[in-house]
Protein backbone atom coordinates (compact mmCIF):
# COMPACT_ATOMS: atom_id res chain seq x y z
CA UNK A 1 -45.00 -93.46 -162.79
CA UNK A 2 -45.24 -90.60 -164.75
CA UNK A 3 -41.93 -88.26 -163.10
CA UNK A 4 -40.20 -92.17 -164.11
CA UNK A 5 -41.01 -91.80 -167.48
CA UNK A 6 -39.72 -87.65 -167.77
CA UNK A 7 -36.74 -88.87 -165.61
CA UNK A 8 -36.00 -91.37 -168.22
CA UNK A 9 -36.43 -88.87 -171.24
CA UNK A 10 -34.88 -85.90 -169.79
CA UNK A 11 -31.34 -86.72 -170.65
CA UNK A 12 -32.37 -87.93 -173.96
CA UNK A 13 -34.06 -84.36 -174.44
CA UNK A 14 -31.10 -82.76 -173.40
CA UNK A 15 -28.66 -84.47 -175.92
CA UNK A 16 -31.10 -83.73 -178.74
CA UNK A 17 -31.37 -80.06 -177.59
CA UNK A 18 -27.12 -80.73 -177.27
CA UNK A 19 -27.51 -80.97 -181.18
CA UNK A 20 -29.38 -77.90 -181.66
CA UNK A 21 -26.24 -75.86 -179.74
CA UNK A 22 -23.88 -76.91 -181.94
CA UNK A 23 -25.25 -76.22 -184.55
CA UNK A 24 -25.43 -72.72 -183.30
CA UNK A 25 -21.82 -73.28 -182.41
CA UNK A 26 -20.99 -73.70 -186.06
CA UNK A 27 -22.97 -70.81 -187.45
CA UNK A 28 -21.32 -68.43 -184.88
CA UNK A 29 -18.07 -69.74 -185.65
CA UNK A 30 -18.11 -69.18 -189.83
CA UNK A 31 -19.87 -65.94 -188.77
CA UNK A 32 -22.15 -66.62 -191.16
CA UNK A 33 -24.60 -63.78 -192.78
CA UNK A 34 -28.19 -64.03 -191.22
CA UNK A 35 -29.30 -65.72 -194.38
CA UNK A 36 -26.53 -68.47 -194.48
CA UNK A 37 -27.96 -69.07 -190.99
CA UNK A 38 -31.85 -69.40 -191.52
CA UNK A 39 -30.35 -71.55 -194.23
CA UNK A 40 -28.52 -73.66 -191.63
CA UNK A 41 -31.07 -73.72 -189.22
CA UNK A 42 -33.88 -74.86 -192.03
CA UNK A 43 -31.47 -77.84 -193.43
CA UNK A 44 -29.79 -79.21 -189.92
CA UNK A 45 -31.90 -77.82 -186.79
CA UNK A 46 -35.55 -78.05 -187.91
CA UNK A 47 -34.92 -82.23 -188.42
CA UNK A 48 -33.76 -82.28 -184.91
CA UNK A 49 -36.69 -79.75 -183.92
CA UNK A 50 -39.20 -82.38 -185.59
CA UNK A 51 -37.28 -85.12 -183.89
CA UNK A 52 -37.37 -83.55 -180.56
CA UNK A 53 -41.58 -82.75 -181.05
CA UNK A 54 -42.40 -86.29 -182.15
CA UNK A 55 -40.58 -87.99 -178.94
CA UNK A 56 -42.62 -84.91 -176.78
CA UNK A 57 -45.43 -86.13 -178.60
CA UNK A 58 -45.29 -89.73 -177.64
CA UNK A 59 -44.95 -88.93 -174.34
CA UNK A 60 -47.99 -89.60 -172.24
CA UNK A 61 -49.88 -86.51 -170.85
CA UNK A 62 -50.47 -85.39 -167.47
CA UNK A 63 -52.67 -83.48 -165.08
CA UNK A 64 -50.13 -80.16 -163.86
CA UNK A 65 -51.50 -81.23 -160.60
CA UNK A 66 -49.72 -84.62 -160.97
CA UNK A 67 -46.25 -82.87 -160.63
């Protein structure tokens, strides 16, 4: 039950982690300065970060044995 439930999350993880590199994409892109890109980062990536944490969260926890 529990490899069902990553399976079922995984791609879901991946297109919110998807987010996160294009974000990156557009910071490369403008070459922005190092601050204009903690700037970035704090505005569009740490919303998806939080996003990404709270569905981790709700998943259910296993035993590393279980795997």
């Amino acid at each position: 039950m529990m490899s069902t439930i990553w399976s079922i999350f995984a791609p879901e993880a991946l297109l919110i982690i998807r987010k996160l590199y294009v974000i990156e994409k557009l910071a490369r892109d403008a070459r922005m300065t190092a601050d204009e890109r903690h700037r970035l980062r704090n505005d569009k990536a740490r919303p998806i970060w939080d996003e990404l944490r709270a569905r981790l969260a709700a998943l259910p926890q296993w035993e590393a044995t279980a795997i």
